[in-house]
N, C-alpha and C. Protein backbone atom coordinates (compact mmCIF):
# COMPACT_ATOMS: atom_id res chain seq x y z
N UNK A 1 14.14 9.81 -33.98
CA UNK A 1 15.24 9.98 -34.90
C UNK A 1 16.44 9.18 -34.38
N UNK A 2 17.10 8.51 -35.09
CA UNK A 2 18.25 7.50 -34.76
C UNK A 2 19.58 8.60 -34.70
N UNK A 3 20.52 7.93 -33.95
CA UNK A 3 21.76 9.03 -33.41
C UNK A 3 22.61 9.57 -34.63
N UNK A 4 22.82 8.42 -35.43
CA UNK A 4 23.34 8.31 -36.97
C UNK A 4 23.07 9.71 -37.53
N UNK A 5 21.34 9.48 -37.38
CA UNK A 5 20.64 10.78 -38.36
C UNK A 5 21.53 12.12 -37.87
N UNK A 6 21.41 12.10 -36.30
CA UNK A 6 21.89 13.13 -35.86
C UNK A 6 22.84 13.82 -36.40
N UNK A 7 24.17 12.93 -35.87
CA UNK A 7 25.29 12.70 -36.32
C UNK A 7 25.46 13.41 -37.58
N UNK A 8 25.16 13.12 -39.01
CA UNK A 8 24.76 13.63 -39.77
C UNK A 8 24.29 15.03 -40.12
N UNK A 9 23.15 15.12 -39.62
CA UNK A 9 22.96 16.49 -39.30
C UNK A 9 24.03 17.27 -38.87
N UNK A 10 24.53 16.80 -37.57
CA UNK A 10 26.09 17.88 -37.46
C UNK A 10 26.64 17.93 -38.32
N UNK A 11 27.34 16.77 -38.81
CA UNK A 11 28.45 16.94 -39.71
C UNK A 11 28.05 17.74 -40.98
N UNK A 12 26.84 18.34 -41.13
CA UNK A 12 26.57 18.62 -42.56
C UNK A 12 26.49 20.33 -41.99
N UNK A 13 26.00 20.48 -40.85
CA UNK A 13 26.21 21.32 -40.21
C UNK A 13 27.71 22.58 -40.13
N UNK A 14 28.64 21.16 -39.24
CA UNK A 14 29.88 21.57 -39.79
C UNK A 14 30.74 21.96 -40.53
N UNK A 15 30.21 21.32 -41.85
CA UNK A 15 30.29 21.67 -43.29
C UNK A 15 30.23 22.60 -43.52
N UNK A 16 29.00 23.11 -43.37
CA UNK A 16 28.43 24.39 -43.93
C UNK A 16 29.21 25.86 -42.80
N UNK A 17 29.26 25.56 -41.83
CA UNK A 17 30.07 26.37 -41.05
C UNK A 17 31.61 27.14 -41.55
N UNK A 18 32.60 25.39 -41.72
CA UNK A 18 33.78 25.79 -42.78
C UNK A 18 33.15 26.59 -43.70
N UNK A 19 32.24 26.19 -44.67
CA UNK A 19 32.18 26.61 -45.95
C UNK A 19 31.85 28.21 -45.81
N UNK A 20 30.95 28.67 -44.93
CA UNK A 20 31.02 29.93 -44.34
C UNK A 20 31.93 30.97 -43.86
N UNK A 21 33.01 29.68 -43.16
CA UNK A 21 34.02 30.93 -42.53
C UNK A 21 35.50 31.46 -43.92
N UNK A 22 35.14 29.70 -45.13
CA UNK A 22 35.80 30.44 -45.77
C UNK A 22 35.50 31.46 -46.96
N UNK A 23 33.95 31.35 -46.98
CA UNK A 23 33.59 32.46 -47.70
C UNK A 23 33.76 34.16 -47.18
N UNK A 24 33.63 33.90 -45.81
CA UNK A 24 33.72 35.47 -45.26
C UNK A 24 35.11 35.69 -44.97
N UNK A 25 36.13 35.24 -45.19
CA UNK A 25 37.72 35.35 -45.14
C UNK A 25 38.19 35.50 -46.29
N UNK A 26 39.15 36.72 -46.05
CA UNK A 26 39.85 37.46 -47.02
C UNK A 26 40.50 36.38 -48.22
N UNK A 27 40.54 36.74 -48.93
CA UNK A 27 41.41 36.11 -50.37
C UNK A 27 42.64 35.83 -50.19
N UNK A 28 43.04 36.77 -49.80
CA UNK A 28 44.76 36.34 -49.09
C UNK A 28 44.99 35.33 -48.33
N UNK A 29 43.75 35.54 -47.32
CA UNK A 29 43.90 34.09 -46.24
C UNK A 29 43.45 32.93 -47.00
N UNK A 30 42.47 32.82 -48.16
CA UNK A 30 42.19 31.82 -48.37
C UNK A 30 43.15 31.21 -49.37
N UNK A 31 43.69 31.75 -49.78
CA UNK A 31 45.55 31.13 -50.77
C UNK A 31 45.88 30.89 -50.32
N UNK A 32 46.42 31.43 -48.57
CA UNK A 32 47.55 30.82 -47.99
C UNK A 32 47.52 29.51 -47.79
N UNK A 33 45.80 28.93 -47.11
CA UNK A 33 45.69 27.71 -47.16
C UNK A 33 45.72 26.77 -48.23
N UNK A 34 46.65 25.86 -47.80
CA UNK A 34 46.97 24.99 -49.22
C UNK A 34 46.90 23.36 -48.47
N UNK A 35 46.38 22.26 -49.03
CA UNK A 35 46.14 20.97 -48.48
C UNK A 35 47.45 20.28 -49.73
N UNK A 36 47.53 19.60 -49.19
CA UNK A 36 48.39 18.61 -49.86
C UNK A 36 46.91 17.84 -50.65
N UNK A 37 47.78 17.12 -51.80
CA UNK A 37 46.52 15.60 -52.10
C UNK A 37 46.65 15.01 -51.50
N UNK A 38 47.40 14.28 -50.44
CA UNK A 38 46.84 13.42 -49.25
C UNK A 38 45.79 13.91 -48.19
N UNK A 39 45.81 15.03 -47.99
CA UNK A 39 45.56 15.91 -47.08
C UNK A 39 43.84 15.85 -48.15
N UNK A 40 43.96 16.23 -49.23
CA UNK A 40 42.24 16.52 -49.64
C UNK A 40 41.87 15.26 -50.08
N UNK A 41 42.09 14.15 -50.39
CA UNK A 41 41.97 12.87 -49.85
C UNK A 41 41.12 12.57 -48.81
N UNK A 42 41.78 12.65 -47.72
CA UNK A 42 41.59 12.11 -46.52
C UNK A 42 40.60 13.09 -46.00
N UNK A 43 40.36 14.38 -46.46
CA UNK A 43 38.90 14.88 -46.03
C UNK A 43 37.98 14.37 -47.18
N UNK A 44 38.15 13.91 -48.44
CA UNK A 44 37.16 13.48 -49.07
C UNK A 44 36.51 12.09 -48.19
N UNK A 45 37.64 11.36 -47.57
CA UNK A 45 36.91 10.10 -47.12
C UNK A 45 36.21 10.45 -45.45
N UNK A 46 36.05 11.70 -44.92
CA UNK A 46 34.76 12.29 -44.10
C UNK A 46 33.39 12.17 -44.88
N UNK A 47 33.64 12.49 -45.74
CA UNK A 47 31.86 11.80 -46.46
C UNK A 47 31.68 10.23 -46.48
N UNK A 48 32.48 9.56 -46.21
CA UNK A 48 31.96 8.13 -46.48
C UNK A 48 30.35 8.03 -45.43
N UNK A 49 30.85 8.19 -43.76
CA UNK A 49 29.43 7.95 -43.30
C UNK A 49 28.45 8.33 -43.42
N UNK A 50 28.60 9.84 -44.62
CA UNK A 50 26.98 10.07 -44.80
C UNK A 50 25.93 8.79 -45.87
N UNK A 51 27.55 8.03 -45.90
CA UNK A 51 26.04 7.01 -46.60
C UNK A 51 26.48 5.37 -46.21
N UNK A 52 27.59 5.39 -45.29
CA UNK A 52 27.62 4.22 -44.58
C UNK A 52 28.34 4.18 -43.48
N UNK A 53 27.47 3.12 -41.93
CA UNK A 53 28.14 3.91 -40.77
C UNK A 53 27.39 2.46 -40.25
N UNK A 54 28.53 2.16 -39.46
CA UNK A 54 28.45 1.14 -38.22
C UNK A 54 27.63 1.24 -37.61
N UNK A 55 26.98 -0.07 -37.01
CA UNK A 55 25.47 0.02 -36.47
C UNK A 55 25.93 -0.39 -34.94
N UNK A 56 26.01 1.07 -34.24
CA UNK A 56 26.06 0.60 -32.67
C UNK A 56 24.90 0.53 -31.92
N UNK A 57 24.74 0.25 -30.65
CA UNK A 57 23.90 0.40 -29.78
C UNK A 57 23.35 1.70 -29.87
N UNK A 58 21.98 2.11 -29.69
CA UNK A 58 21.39 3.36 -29.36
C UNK A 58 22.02 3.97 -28.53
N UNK A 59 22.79 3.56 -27.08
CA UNK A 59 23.19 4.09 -26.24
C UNK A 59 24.40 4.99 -26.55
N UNK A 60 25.18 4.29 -27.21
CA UNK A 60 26.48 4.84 -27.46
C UNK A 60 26.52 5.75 -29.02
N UNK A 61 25.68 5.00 -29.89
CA UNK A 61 25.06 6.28 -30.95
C UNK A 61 24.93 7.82 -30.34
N UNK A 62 23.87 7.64 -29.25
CA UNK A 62 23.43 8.72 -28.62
C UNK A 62 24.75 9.86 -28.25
N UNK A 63 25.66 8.96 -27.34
CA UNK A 63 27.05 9.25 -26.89
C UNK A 63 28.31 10.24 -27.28
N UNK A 64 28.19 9.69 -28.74
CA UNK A 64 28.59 9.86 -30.36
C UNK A 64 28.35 10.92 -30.73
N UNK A 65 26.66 11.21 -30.89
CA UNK A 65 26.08 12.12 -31.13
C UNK A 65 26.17 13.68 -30.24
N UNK A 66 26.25 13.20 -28.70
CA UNK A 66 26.67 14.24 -28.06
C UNK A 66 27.69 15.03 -28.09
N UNK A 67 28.45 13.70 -28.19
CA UNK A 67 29.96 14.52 -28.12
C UNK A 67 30.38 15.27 -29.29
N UNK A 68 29.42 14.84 -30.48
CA UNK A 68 29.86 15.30 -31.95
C UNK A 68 29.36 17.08 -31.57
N UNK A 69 27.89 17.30 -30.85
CA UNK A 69 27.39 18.28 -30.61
C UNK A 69 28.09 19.19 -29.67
N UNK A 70 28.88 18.63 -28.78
CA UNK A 70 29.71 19.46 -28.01
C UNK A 70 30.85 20.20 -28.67
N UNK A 71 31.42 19.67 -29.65
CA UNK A 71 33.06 19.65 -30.46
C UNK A 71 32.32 21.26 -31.23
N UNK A 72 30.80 20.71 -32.02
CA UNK A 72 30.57 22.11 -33.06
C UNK A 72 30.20 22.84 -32.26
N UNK A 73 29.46 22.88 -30.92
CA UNK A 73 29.37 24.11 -29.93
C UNK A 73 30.31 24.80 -29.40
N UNK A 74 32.04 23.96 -29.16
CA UNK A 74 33.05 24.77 -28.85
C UNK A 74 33.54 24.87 -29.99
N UNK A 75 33.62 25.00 -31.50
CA UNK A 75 34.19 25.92 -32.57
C UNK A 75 33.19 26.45 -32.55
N UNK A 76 31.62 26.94 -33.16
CA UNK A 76 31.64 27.63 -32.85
C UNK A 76 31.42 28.74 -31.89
N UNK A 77 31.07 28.39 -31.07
CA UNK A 77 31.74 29.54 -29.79
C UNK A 77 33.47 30.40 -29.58
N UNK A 78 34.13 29.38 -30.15
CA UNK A 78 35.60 30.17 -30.30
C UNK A 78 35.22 31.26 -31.32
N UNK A 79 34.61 30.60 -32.90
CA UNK A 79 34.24 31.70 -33.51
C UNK A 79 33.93 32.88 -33.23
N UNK A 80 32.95 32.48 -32.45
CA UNK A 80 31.84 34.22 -32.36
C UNK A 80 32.68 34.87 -31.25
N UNK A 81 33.93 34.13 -30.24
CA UNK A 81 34.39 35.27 -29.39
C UNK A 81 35.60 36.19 -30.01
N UNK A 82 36.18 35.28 -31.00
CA UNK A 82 37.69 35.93 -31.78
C UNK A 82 36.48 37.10 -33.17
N UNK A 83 35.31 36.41 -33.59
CA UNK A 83 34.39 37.43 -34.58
C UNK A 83 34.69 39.04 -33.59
N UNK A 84 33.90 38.66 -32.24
CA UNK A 84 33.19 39.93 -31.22
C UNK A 84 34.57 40.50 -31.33
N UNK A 85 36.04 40.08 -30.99
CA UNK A 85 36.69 40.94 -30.73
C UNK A 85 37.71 41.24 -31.74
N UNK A 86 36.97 41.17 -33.30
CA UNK A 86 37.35 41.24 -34.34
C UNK A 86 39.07 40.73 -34.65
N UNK A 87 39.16 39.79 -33.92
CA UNK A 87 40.59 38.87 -34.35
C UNK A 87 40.22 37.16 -34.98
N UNK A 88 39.02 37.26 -35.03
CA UNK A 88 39.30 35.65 -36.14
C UNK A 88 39.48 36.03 -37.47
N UNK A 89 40.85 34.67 -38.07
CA UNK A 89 41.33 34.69 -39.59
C UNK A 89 41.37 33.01 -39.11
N UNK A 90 41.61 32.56 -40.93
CA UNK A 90 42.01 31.40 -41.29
C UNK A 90 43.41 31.23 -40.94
N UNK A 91 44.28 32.40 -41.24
CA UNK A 91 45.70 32.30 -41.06
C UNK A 91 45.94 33.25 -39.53
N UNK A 92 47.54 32.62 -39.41
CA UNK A 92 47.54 32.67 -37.82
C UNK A 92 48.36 34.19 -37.92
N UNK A 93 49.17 34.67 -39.16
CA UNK A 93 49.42 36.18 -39.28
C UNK A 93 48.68 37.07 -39.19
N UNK A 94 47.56 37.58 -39.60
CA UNK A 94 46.46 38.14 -39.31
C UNK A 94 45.80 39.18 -37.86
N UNK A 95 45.86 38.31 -36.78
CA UNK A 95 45.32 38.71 -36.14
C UNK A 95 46.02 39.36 -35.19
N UNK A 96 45.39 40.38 -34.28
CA UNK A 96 46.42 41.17 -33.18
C UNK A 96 45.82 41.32 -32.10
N UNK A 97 44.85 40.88 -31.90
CA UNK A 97 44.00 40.99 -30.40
C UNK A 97 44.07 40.07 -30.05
N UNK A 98 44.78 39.07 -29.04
CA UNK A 98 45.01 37.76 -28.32
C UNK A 98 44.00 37.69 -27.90
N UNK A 99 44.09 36.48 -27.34
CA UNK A 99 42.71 36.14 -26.60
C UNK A 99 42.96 35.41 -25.72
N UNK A 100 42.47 35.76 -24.29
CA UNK A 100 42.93 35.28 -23.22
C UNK A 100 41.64 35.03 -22.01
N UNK A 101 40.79 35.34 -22.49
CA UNK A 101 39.64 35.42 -21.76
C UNK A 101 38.48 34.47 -22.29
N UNK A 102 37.05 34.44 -21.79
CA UNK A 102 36.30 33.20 -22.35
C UNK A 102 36.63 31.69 -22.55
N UNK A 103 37.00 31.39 -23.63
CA UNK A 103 37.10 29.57 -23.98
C UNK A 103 38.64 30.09 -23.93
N UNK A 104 39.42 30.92 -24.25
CA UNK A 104 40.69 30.83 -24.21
C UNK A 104 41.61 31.03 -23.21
N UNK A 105 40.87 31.20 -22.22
CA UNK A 105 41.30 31.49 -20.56
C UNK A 105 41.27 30.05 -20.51
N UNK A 106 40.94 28.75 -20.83
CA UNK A 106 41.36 27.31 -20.46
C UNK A 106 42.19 26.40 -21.78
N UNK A 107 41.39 26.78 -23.18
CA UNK A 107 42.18 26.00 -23.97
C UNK A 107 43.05 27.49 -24.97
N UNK A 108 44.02 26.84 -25.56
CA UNK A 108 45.05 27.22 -26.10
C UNK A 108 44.21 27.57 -27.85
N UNK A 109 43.57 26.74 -28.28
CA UNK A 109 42.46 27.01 -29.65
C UNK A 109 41.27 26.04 -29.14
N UNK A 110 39.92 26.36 -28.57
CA UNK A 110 39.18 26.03 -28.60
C UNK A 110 38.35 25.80 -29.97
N UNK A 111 38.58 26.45 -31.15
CA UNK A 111 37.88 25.86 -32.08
C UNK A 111 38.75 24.47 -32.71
N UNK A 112 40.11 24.46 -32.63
CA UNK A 112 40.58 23.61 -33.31
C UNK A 112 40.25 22.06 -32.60
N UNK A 113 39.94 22.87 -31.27
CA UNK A 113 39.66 21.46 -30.30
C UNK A 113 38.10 21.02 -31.01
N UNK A 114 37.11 22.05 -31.13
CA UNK A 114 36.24 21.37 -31.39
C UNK A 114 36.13 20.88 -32.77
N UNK A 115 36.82 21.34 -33.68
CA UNK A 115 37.01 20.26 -34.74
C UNK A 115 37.49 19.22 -34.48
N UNK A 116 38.18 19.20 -33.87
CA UNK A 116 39.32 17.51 -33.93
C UNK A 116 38.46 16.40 -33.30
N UNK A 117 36.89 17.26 -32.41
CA UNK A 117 36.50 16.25 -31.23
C UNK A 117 35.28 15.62 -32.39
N UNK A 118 34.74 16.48 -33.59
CA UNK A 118 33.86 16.39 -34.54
C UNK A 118 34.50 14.86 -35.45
N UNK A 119 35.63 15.63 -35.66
CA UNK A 119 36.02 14.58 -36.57
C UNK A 119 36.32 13.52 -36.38
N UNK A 120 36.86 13.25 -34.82
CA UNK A 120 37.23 11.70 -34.20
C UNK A 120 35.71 11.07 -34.13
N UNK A 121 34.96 12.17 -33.82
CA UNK A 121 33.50 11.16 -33.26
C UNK A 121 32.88 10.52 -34.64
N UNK A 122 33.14 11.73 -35.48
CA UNK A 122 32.68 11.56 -36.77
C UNK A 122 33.10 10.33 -37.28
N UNK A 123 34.44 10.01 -37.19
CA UNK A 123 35.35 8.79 -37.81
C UNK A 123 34.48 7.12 -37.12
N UNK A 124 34.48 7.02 -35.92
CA UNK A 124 34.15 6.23 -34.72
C UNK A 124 32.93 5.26 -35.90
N UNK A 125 32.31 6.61 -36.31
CA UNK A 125 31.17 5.91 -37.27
C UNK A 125 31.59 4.74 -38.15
N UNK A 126 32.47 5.24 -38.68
CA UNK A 126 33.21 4.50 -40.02
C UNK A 126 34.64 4.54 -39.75
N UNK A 127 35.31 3.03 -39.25
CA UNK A 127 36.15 3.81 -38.67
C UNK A 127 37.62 3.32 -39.59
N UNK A 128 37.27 3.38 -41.04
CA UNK A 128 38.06 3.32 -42.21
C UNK A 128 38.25 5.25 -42.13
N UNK A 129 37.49 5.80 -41.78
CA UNK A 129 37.78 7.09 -42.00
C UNK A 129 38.85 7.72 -40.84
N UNK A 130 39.52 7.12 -40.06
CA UNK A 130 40.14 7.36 -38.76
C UNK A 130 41.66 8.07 -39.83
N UNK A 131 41.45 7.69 -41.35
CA UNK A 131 42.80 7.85 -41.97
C UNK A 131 42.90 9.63 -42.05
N UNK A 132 40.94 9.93 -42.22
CA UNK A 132 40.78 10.99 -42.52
C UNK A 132 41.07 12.02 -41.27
N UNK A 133 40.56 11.61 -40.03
CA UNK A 133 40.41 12.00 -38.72
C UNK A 133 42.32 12.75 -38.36
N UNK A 134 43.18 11.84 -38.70
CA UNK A 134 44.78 12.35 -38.70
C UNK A 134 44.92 12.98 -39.54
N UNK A 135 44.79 12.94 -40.60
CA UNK A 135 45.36 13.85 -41.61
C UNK A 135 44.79 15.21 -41.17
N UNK A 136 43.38 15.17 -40.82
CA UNK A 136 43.11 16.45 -40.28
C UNK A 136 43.50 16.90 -39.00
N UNK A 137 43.88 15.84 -38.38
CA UNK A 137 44.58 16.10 -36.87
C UNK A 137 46.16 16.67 -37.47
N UNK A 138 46.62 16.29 -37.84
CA UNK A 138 48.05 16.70 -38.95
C UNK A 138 48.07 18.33 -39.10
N UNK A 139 46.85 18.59 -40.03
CA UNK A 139 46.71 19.87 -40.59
C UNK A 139 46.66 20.84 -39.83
N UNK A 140 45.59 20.60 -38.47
CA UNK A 140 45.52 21.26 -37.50
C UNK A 140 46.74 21.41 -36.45
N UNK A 141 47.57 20.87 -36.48
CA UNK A 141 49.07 20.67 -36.00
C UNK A 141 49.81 21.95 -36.27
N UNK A 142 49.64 21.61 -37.41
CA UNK A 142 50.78 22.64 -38.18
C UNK A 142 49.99 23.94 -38.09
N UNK A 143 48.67 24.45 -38.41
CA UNK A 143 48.47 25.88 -37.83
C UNK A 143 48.24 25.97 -36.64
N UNK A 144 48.39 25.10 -35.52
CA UNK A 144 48.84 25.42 -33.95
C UNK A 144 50.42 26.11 -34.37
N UNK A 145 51.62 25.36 -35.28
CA UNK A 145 52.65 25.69 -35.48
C UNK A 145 52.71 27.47 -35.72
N UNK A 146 52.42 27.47 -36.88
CA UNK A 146 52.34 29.01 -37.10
C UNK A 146 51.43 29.99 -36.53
N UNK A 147 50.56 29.65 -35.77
CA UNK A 147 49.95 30.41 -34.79
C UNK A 147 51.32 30.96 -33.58
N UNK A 148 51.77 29.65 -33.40
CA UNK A 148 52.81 30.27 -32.32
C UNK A 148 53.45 30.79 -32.49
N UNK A 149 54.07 30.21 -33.80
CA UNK A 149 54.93 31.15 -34.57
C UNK A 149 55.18 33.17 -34.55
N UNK A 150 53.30 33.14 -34.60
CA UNK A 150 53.14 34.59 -35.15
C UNK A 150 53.03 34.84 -33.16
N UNK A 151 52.86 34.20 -32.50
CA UNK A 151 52.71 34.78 -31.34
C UNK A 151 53.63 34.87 -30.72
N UNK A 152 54.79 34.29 -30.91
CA UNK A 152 55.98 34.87 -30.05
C UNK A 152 57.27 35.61 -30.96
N UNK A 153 56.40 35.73 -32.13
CA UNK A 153 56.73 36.82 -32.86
C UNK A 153 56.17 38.68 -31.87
N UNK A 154 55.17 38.18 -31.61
CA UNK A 154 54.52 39.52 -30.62
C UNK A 154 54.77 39.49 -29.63
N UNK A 155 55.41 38.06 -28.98
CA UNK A 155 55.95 38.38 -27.53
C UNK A 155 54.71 38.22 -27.03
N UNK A 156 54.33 37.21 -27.21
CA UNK A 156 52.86 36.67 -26.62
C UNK A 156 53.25 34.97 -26.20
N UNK A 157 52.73 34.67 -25.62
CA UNK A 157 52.64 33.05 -25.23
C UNK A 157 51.42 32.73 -24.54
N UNK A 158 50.63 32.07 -25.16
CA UNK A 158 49.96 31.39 -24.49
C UNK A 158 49.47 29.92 -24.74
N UNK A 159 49.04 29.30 -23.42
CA UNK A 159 48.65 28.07 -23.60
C UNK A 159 47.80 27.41 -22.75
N UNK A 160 46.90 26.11 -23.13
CA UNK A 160 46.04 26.16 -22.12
C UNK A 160 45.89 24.38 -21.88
N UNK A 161 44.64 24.04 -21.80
CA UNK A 161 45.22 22.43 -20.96
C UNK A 161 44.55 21.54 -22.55
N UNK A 162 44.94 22.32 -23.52
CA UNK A 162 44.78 21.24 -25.08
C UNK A 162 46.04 21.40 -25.30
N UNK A 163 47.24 22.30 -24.98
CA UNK A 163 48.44 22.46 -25.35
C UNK A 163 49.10 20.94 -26.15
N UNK A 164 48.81 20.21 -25.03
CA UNK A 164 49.35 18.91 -25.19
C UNK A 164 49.27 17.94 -26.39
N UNK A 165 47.78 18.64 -27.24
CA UNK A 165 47.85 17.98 -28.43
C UNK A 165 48.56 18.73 -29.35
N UNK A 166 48.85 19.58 -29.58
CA UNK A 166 49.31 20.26 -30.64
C UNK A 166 51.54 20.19 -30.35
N UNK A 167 51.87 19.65 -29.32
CA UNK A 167 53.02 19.51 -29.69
C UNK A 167 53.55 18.14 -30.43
């Protein structure tokens, strides 16, 4: 199987993951989220490489492919630890059990990290889609914003060694 295919496979993977977490999230949370049309744009042009994608070396395909596999293993793994200790939401008001232990004892949002690492690798493919890769790096910005927001609303702070992208 060629790395591409792989590749693919994740990303359709990934897909279906979002499409999951926003089916099992409350109605409320799912209004709050709102994309701009640039913003749903620029995730429409994440589908371009499922049907056209730069022809690299096997080696670095492979590379690609790993790293794409690492990004959906740390979302979801953030998932299932904020699921277990019944504090994952879409929105950053929501939740009241911090998390300071597991993936969040080093990064600050380990799932947002592993999206952002999906979508850069994802882009690399096609890399007209790098427009898409920011805008979602953008989006993810701003609910680092109101995450903090709601957390030092509780007199909480935390942060970990991804801090650095989200300011």
């Amino acid at each position: 199987m060629e790395p591409i295919t792989i590749s693919r496979i994740l990303f359709i993977i990934w897909l279906l993951n979002e499409i999951f977490v926003v089916i099992r999230s409350d109605p409320e949370d799912r209004a709050a989220v709102q994309l701009s049309r640039f913003e749903m744009v620029a995730v429409m042009l994440l589908f371009v490489p499922l049907f056209i994608a730069l022809d690299y070396p096997d080696w670095f395909g492979w590379i690609l492919a790993i790293v794409q596999s690492i990004g959906l293993a740390l979302e979801i793994a953030g998932e299932v630890q904020l699921s277990r200790s019944k504090s994952f939401s879409m929105t950053a008001s929501t939740p009241e059990m911090f998390q300071t232990t597991g993936l969040y004892r080093f990064l600050e949002n380990p799932i947002y990290v592993g999206i952002l690492l999906q979508v850069v690798v994802w882009a690399i493919w096609m890399p007209l889609i790098l427009v898409g890769a920011w805008a979602h790096y953008n989006l993810l910005r701003k609910m680092v914003t109101s995450e903090r927001t709601h957390l030092a609303e509780q007199d909480f702070v935390h942060r970990g060694v991804d801090s650095f992208l989200w300011n």
